[in-house]
Structure formats: structure tokens, C-alpha cells
Protein backbone atom coordinates (compact mmCIF):
# COMPACT_ATOMS: atom_id res chain seq x y z
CA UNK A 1 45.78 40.19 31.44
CA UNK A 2 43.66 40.96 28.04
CA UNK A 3 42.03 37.49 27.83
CA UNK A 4 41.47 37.47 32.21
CA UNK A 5 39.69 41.03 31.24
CA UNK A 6 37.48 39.65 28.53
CA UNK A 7 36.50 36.80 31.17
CA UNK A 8 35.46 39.49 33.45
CA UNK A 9 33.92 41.32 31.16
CA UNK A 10 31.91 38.92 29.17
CA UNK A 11 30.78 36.72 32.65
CA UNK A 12 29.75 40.12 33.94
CA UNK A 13 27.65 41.02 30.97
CA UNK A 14 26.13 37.42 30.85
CA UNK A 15 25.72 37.67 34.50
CA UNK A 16 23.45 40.69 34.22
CA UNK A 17 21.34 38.81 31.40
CA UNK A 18 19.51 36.01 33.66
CA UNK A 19 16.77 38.36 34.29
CA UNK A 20 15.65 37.88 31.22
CA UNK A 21 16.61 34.68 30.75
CA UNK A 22 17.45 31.94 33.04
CA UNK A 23 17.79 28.88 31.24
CA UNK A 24 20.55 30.40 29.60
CA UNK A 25 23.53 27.92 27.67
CA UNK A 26 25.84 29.54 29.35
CA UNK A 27 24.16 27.81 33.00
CA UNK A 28 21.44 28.88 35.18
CA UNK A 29 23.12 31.41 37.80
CA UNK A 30 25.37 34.02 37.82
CA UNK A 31 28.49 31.55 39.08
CA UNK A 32 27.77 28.98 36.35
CA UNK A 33 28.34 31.38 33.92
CA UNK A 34 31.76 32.65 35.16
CA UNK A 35 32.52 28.63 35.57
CA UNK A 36 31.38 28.18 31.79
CA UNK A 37 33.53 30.46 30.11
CA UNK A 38 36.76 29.74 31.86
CA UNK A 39 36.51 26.93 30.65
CA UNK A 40 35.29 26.48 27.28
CA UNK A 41 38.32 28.45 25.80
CA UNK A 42 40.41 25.74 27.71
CA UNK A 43 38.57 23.03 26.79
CA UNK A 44 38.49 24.48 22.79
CA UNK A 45 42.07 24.69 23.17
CA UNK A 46 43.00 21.61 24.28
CA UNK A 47 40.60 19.08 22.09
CA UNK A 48 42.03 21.53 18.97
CA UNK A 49 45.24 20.09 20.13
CA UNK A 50 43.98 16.46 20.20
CA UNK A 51 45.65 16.74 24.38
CA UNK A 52 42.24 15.04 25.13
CA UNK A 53 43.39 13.81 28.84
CA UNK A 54 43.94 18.01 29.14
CA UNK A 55 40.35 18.83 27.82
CA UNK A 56 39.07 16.12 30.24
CA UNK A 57 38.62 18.27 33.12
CA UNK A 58 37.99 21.39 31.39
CA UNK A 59 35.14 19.32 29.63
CA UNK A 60 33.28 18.27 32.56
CA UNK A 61 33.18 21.54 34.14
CA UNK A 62 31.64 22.54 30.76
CA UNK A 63 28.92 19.80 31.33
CA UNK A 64 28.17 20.65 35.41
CA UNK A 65 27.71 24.36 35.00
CA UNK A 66 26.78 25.01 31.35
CA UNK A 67 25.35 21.25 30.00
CA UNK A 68 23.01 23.35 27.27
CA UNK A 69 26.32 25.22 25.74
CA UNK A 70 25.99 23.07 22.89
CA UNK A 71 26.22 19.54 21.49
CA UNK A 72 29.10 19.72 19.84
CA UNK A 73 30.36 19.45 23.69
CA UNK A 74 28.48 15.91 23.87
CA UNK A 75 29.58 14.71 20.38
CA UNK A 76 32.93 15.52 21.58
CA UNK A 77 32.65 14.23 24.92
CA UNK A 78 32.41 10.63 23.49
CA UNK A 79 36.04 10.95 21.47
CA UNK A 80 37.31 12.49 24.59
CA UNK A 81 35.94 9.71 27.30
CA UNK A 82 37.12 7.15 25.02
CA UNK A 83 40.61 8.52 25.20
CA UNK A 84 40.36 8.33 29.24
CA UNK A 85 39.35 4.52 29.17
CA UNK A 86 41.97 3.21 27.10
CA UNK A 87 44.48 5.76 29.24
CA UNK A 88 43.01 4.12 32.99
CA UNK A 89 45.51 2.39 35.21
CA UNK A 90 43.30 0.24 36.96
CA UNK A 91 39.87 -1.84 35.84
CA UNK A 92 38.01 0.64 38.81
CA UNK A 93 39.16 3.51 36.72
CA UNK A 94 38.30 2.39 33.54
CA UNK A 95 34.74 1.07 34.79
CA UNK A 96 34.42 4.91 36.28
CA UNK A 97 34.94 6.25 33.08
CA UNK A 98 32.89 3.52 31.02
CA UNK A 99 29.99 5.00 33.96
CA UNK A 100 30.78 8.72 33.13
CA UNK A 101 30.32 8.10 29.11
CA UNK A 102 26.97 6.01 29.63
CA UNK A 103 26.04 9.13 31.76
CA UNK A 104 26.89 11.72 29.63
CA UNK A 105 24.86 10.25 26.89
CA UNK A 106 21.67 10.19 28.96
CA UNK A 107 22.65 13.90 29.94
CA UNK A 108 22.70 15.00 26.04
CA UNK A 109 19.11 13.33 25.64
CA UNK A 110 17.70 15.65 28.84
CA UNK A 111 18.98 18.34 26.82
CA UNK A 112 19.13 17.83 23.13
CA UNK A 113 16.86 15.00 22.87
CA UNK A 114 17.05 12.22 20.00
CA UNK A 115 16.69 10.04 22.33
CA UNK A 116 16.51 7.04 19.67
CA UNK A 117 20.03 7.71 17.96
CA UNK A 118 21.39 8.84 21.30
CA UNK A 119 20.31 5.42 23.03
CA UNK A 120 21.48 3.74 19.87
CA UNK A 121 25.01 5.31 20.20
CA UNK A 122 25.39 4.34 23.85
CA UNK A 123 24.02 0.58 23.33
CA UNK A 124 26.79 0.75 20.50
CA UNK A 125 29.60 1.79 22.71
CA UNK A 126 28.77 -0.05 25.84
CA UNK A 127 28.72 -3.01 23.31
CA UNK A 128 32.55 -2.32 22.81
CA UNK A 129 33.59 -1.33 26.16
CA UNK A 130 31.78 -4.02 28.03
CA UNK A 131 31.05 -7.38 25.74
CA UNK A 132 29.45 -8.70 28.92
CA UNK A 133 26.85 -6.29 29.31
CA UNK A 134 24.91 -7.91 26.84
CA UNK A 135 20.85 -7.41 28.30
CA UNK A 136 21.63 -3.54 28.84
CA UNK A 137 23.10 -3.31 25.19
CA UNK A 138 20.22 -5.41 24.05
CA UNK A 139 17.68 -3.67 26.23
CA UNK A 140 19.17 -0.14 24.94
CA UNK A 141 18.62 -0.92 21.23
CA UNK A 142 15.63 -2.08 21.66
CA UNK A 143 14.72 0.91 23.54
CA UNK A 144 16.22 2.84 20.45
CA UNK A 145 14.36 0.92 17.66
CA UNK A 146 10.78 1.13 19.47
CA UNK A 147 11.24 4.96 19.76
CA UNK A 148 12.66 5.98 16.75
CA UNK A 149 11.78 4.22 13.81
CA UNK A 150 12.43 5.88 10.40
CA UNK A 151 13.69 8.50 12.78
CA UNK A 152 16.84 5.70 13.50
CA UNK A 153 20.05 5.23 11.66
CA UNK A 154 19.49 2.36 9.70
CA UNK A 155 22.93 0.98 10.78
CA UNK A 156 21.76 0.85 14.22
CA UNK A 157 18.86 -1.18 13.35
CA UNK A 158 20.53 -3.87 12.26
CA UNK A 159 23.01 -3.35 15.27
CA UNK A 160 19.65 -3.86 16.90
CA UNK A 161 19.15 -7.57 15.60
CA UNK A 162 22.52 -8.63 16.06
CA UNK A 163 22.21 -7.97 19.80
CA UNK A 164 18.99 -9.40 19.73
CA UNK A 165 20.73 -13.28 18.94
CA UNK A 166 23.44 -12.36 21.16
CA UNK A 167 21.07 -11.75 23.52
CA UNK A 168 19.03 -15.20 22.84
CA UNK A 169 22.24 -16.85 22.92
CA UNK A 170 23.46 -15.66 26.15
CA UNK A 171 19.98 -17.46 27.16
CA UNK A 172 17.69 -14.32 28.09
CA UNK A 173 15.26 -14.98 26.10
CA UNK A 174 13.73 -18.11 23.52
CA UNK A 175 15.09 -18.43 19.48
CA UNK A 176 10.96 -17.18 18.61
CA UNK A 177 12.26 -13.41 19.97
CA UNK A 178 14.80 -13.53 17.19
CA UNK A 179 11.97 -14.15 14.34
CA UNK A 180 10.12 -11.38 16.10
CA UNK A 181 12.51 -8.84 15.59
CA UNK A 182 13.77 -9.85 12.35
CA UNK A 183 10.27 -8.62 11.48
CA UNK A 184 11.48 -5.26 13.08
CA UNK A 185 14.49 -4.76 11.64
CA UNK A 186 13.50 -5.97 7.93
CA UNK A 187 10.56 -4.31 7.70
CA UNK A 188 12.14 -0.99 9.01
CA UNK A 189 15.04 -1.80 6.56
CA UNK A 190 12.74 -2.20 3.57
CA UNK A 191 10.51 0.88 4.21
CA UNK A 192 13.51 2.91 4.80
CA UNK A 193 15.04 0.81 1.59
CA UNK A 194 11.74 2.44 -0.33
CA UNK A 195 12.02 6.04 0.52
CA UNK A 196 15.42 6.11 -0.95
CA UNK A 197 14.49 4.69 -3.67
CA UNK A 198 11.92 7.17 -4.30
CA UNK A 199 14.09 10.04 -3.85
CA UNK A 200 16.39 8.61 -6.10
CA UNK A 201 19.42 8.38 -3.28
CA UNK A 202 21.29 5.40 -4.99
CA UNK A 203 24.08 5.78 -2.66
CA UNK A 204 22.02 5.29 0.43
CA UNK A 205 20.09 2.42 -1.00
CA UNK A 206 23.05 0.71 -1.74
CA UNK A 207 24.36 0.95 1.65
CA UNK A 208 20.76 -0.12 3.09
CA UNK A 209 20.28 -3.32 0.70
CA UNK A 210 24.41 -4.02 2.46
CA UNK A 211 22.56 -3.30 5.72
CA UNK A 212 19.44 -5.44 4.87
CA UNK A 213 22.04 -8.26 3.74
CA UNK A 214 23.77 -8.06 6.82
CA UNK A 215 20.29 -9.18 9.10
CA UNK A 216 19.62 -11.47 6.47
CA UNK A 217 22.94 -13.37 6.89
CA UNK A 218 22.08 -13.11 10.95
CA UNK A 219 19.37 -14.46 10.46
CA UNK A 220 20.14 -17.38 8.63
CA UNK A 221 20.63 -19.91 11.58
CA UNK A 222 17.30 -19.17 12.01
CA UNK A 223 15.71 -18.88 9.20
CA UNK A 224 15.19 -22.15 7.41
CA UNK A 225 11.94 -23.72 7.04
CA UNK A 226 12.83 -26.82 9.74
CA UNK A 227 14.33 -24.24 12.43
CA UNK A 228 11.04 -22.36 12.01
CA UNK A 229 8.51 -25.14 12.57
CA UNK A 230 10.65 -26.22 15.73
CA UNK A 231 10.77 -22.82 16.99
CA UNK A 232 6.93 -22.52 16.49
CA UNK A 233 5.47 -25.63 16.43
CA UNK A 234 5.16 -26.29 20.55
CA UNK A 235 3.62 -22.51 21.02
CA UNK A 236 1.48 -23.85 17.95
CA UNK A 237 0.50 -26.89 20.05
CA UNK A 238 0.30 -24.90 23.49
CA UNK A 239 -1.90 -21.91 22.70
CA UNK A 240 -3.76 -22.54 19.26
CA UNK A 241 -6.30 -19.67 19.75
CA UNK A 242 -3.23 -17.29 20.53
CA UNK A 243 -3.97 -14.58 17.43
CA UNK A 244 -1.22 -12.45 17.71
CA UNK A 245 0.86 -15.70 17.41
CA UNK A 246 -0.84 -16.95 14.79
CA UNK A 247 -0.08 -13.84 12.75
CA UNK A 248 3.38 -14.11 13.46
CA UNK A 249 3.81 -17.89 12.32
CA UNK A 250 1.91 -17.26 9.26
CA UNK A 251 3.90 -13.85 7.95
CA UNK A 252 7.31 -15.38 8.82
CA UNK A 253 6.84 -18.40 7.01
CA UNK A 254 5.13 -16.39 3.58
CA UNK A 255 7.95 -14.47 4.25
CA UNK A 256 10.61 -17.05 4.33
CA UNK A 257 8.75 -19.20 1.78
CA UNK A 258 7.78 -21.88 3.95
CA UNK A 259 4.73 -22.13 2.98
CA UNK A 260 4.29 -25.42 0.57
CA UNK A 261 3.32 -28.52 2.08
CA UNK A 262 4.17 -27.43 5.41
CA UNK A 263 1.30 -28.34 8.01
CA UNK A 264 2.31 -25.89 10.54
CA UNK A 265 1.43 -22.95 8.08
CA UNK A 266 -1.45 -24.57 7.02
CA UNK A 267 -3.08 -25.20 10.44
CA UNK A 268 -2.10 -21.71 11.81
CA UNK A 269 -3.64 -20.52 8.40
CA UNK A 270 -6.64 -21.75 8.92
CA UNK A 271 -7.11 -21.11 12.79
CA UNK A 272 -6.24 -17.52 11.73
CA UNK A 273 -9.38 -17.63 9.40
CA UNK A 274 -11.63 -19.09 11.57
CA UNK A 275 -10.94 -17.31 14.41
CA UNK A 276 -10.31 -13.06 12.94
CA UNK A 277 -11.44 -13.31 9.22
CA UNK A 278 -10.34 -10.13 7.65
CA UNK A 279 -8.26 -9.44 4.43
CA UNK A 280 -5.16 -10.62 5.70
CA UNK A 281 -6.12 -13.50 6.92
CA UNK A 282 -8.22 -13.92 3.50
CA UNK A 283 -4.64 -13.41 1.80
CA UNK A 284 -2.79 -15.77 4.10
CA UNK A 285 -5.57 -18.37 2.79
CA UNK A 286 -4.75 -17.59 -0.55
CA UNK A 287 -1.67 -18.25 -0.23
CA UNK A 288 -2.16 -21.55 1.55
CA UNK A 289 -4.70 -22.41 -1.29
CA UNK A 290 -1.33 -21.66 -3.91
CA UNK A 291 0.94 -24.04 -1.88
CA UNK A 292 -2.03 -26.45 -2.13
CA UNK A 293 -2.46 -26.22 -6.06
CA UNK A 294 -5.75 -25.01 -5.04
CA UNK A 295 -5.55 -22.12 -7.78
CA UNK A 296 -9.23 -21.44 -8.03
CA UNK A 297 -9.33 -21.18 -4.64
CA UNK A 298 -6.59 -19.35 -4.03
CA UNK A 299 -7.81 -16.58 -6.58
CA UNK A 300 -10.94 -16.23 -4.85
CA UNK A 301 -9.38 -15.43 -1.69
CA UNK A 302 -6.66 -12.92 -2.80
CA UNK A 303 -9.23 -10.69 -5.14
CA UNK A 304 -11.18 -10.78 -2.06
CA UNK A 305 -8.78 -9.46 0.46
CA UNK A 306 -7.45 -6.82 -2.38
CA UNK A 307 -10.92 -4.94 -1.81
CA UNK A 308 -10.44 -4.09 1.27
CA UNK A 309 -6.60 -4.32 1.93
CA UNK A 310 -5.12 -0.86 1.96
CA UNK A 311 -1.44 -1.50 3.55
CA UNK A 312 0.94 -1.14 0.79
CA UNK A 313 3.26 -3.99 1.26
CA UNK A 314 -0.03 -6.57 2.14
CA UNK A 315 -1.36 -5.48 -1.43
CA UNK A 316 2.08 -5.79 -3.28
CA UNK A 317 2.11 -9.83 -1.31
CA UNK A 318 -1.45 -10.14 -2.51
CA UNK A 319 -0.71 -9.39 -6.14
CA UNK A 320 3.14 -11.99 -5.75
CA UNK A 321 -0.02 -14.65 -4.66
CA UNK A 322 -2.58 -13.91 -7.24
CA UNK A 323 -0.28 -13.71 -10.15
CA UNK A 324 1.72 -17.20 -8.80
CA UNK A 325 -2.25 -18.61 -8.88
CA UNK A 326 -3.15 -17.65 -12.13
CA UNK A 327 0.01 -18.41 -13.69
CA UNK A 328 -0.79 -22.02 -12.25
CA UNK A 329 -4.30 -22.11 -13.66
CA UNK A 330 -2.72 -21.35 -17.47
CA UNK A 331 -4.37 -17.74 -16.92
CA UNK A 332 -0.73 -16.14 -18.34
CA UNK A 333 -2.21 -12.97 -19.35
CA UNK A 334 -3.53 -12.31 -15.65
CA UNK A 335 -0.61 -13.11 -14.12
CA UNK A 336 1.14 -10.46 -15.70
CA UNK A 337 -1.49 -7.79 -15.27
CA UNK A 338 -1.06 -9.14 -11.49
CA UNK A 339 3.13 -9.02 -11.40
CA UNK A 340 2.60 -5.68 -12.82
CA UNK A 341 0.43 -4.74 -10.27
CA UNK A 342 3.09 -5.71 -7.89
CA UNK A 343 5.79 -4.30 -9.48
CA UNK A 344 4.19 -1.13 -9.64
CA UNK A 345 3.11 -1.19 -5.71
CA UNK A 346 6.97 -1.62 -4.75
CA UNK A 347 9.61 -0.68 -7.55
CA UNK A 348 12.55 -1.44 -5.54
CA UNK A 349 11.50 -5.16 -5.86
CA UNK A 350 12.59 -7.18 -8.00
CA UNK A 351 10.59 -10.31 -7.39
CA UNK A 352 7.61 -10.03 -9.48
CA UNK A 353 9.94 -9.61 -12.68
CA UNK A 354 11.57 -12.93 -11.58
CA UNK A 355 8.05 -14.40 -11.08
CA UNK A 356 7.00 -12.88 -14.88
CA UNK A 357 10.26 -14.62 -16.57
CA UNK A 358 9.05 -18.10 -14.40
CA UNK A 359 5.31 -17.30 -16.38
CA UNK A 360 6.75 -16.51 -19.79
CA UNK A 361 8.55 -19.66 -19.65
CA UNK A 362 6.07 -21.95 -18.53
CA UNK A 363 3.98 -20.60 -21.47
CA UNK A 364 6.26 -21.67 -24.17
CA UNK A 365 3.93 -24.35 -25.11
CA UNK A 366 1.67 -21.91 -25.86
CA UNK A 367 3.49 -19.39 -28.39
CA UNK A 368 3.04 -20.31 -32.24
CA UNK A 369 6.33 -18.76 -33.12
CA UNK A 370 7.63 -21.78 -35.72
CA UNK A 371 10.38 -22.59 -33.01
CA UNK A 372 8.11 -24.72 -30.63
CA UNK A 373 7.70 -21.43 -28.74
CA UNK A 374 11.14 -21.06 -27.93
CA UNK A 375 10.84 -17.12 -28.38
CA UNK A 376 9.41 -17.39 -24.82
CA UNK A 377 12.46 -17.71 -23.55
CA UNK A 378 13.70 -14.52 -25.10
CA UNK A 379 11.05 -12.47 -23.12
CA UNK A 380 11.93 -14.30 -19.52
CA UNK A 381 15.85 -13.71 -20.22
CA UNK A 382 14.99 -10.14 -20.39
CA UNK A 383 12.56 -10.22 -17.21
CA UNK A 384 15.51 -11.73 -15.30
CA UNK A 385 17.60 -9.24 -16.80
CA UNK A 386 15.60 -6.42 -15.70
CA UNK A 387 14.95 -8.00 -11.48
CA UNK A 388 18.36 -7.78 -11.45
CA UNK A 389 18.57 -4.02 -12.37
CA UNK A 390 15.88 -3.05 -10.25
CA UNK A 391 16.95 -4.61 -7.14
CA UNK A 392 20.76 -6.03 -7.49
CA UNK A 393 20.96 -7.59 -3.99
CA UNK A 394 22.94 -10.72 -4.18
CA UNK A 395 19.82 -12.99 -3.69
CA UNK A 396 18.29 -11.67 -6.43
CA UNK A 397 21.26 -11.39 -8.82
CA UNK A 398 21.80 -14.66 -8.04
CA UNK A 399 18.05 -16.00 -8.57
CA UNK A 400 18.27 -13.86 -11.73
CA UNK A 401 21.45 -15.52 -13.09
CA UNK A 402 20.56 -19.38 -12.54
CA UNK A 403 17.12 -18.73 -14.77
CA UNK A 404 19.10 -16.84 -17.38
CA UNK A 405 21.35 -19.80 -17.40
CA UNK A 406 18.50 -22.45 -17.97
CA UNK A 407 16.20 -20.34 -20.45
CA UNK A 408 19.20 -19.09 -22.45
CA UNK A 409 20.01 -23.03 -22.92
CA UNK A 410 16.18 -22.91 -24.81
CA UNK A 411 17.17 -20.68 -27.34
CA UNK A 412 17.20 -22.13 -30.78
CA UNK A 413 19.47 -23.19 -32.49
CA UNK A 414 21.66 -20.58 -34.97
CA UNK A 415 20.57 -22.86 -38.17
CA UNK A 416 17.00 -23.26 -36.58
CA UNK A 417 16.78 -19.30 -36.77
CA UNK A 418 18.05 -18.97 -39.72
CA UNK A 419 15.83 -21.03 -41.98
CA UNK A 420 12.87 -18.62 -40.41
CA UNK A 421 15.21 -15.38 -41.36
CA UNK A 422 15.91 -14.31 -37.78
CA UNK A 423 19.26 -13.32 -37.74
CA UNK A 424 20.98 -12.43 -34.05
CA UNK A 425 20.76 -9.21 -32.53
CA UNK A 426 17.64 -8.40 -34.72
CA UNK A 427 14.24 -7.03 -33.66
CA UNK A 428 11.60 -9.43 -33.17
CA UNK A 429 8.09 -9.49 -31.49
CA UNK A 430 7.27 -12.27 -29.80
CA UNK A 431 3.37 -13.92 -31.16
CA UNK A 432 0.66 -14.87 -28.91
CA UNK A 433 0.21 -13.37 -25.34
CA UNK A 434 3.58 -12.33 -24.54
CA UNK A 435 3.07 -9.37 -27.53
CA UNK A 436 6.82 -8.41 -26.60
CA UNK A 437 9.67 -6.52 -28.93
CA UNK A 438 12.32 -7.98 -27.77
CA UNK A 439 16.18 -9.27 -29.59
CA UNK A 440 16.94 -12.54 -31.02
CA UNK A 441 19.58 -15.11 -29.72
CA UNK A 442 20.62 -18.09 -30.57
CA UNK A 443 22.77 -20.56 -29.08
């Protein structure tokens, strides 16, 4: 009789509040409210209890008479719908239920909006329920990653890519719409990648580089330099004057390093040029004029597009191509200043220190160090050494490793060292350009 009472009571007293307020979260007349508390304490009960096929009901009524009571009753709802579909006798019942969940997510973005995670969450589930369902799944994450952005979960956007192949696979759509949102989901991964870095959350860029990883391995069917141009080369063919896809051909190949002597690149460089010169396109020559061993060239096109390019991650590409030219004139000391540059744009990369130990070792030649400039070697091992540490992705621990393996079989010799007085593990600064301290090794 006490807790009947206190129903009375409190329905009455919310009752008499919709004067005041009548988009209340407790419904939006009188009768919802006495509906909403009877059975909230039920449904509280019940899902305390884990008797989720007891809180069903109870739950629902929640969601007809009260659905702004809170979204707790939505997060819930999912754990609780699940339990009904794997509990349905018959494949009508379970398809009814699979219908209520999808509709109880769009119900929690009328009323508690995040519409991008929410969308995300129901392409995610529908994904499990129904494996068939695979253009609403794709259509819903999609939906998700064009709405929300940095605003998504990174895990859903590479959810997001993954139904994008299953979706060109099931034959809705051509192999190009898998390059196109690779560029999505990568370059959402790497900005998101960034800001963790820069709020020094190693945990969460750990999981994201896993994440990025993850579309990378996708994407590998895709991704080599032969699928490309045959993906590519007949839109190439069909609609030359097509900018938009002449960006797209160019920044997936500079991305996926398909850029030397391949004639696709170079033709859709070049139409690019001619037909919207700006400082992309400027860059894109560059590097065309790189793959071409055009260094002069390519020099004169990247320090042009860096006065006017503004967009970090086009200036941090244009200093990769400017230092990778003047490294190939002999210009060593500029190619640092330029890998620098690069390094400093983007510090979660660990390419340009990779690109600095390929410089300091090409420059051996060059160092008067008594040894045949074998000290050069010293000051790469530690560049690879130090890509690894600032990004330690697989790709580039594995980059890293291979060039420590060839420069560190450079060193000189033990005896070599020793008639100059180096002695292992001592100090030593490296003569010439390189100017380095660095440690002495032997082999």
C-alpha cells in the first residue's frame, strides 16, 4: 500500500506541474506521467535483476509515454532488445524485434541527438543481426561518418570502411568508391591520430594507430600500385578534364607511393596543372618532377606551392617532396632543414626521420671522418632509431629495422676504430655537414 501511495502521490504532484512545463521527462500529459512512473520502478527492478525478458514490457511503456526520461533507458534498451532476439521462437519474431531495436535507436536521436555515434551504433548492430543487410549498414555508416567527423568514435570509422568493400563486393558500387573512402577514413584516423598526440593521450593513440592498421590491412587488396592504375586508368581515359577526379588519382597514388615512372600519375599530374594551377597542383608537379629525377624542377615547384599552401598536412607532403629533391641534387644540408620542417609540421610522423637516415647515408661519400665516411652511418642508425619512437606502427618499425640492418653492416671495423682511438660506446661528433654528437659502434 506505501509504494501504490507514493505512485499516487508523486503522479499527482507531477500531474499538477505541466502548466509550467509540458515537455516534461516524465511525458507530455497528465496520463503519461501516471504511465511513466509505474513503470520505471518495474523496469529498474527487473534490468537490476538481469530478468531482461521481464523489463521488456515495462521498458517500452517507459519509451511510449515518457521517451525523454533519460538515456540511460536507450543505452539500456539495446542490452535488453538483444536479449529478446536471441530469446524469439520464430524468424517473424526475431525480425520484429531486430525492427523495434533499429527503431528505438532513431527514437534516442529525436530526443538525445548524436545522431553520428547513434547511426554508427545501429549500422553496427544491424551488421550483426542481419549480415544481409549490407547497403543499409553501409548506407548508415556512411551517414554516420559524413555527419560526425572528429565528433565519431574512431572505431566506427574504420567500421565505416570495412562496410564500404563489403559493400563494393556485394556489387553496389565500383572498386574506385573503396579508394574514395579510404581517403575518409585515413585522413579522419590521422587527424584524430594528431590530437592525441598533442594531448599527450598515449593510450588512445595506441589504440588509433591499431585502428589506422586495421583500414590499412582492408585496404590492401586495393591498394597496390597495378590495382590502382586499373581501377583509374579507364575513368582516366573516359573523362580527362574531370578535376575532382584528377585530384583523387593524383593524392592516392602520392599517397600510396605510386608515383615513379608511372604514366597514369604523370598524365593526371599534368592535366591537373594545366587545367586548375594552384599550390597543390604546383606540389603534385613537384612531386612528379622527383619521380622524374627532375630535382631542379621539382624544387621550383614545391617552394612555390609552400607560399601559398596553408593546409597543414599539404605543407608537411610539400616539405617529404622538397627534402627527397634536394637530397637528390647533393643539397644534404637542405634536405634536412626540409625533413625538419616536416617533422616539425606533424610529430606523430615518423617518415621524415626515415627519409633523414636515407640522406645521411647517401652522404657518406662526403664526410672526411678517416673511415671513408663511415660515421654517416652512425647518424642514420640513430634517425631510424628515433622514426621508430615517434611513430611505432608496424610499417614504420619495420622500415626502421631493415635500414638499421644495412647501415649498421657500414660500421667500421673494431681494429679500423681503434687505430683512430675511437673506442665503442664513446662520444663522437660526426665532421662535415651532419655536425652530429652521436656514439661509436663498430662491428
Amino acid at each position: 500500500m506505501k509504494t501504490l501511495k507514493f505512485v499516487i502521490v508523486a503522479a499527482a504532484a507531477i500531474s499538477m506541474s505541466f502548466a509550467a512545463s509540458a515537455q516534461s521527462k516524465w511525458g507530455d500529459t497528465p496520463d503519461d506521467s501516471i504511465a511513466c512512473i509505474s513503470n520505471v520502478s518495474l523496469y529498474q527492478e527487473f534490468y537490476k535483476q538481469k530478468s531482461y525478458t521481464d523489463c521488456y514490457e515495462p521498458w517500452r511503456q517507459i519509451l511510449k509515454h515518457c521517451p525523454r526520461f533519460s538515456k540511460s533507458v536507450y543505452q539500456r534498451g539495446a542490452t535488453i532488445m538483444k536479449s529478446m532476439i536471441n530469446a524469439a521462437q520464430t524468424p517473424e519474431q526475431r525480425n520484429a524485434y531486430i525492427d523495434e531495436l533499429m527503431a528505438m535507436y532513431d527514437q534516442r536521436i529525436q530526443y538525445f541527438g548524436e545522431e553520428a555515434n547513434v547511426k554508427a551504433m545501429k549500422a553496427y548492430d544491424l551488421s550483426q543481426l542481419r549480415p544481409d543487410a549490407i547497403k543499409e549498414v553501409y548506407d548508415l555508416f556512411y551517414d554516420a561518418v559524413s555527419k560526425g567527423g572528429h565528433q565519431l568514435d574512431e572505431n566506427y570509422v574504420t567500421l565505416f570502411f570495412k562496410s564500404t568493400v563489403d559493400y563494393v563486393r556485394a556489387g553496389f558500387a565500383e572498386p574506385t568508391l573503396v579508394v574514395d573512402n579510404y581517403d575518409i577514413a585515413s585522413d579522419l584516423l590521422d587527424s584524430l591520430l594528431t590530437l592525441n598526440v598533442e594531448a599527450n593521450d598515449s593510450v588512445n593513440a595506441a589504440k588509433i594507430r591499431n585502428y589506422i592498421a586495421s583500414v590499412e590491412s582492408v585496404f590492401a587488396p586495393y591498394a597496390s600500385c597495378d590495382q590502382l592504375n586499373e581501377i583509374y586508368q579507364k575513368k582516366f581515359e573516359a573523362d580527362p578534364n574531370n578535376v575532382a577526379m584528377l585530384k583523387k588519382i593524383t593524392g592516392i597514388m602520392i599517397k600510396k607511393g605510386c608515383t615513379e615512372d608511372n604514366k597514369l600519375f604523370f598524365d593526371a599530374t599534368e592535366k591537373l596543372y594545366e587545367l586548375e594551377p594552384s599550390p597543390t597542383t604546383a606540389m603534385r608537379m613537384g612531386q612528379m618532377c622527383w619521380s622524374k629525377k627532375q630535382y631542379g624542377k621539382s624544387v621550383d615547384y614545391v617552394q612555390d606551392a609552400l607560399k601559398s599552401l596553408t593546409d597543414k598536412k599539404d605543407r608537411y607532403r610539400a616539405y617529404i617532396i622538397l627534402g627527397l629533391s634536394y637530397a637528390g641534387q647533393g643539397s644534404y644540408s637542405a634536405a634536412r632543414t626540409a625533413l625538419l620542417n616536416a617533422a616539425e609540421l606533424d610529430r606523430t610522423k615518423g617518415e621524415p626521420y626515415l627519409q633523414l637516415a636515407q640522406v645521411y647515408a647517401m652522404s657518406s661519400r662526403s664526410i672526411d671522418d678517416g673511415m671513408g665516411g663511415r660515421s654517416a652511418y652512425w647518424a642514420a642508425v640513430d634517425e631510424a632509431r628515433h622514426a621508430k619512437q615517434v611513430e611505432p606502427t608496424q610499417e614504420i618499425t619495420g622500415m626502421a629495422d631493415k635500414l638499421i640492418g644495412i647501415y649498421a653492416g657500414y660500421f667500421p671495423k673494431k681494429n679500423d676504430a681503434f687505430m683512430l682511438d675511437l673506442i665503442d660506446g664513446h662520444s663522437y661528433v660526426i665532421p662535415g655537414w651532419i655536425g652530429k654528437s652521436t656514439i661509436i659502434r663498430t662491428r
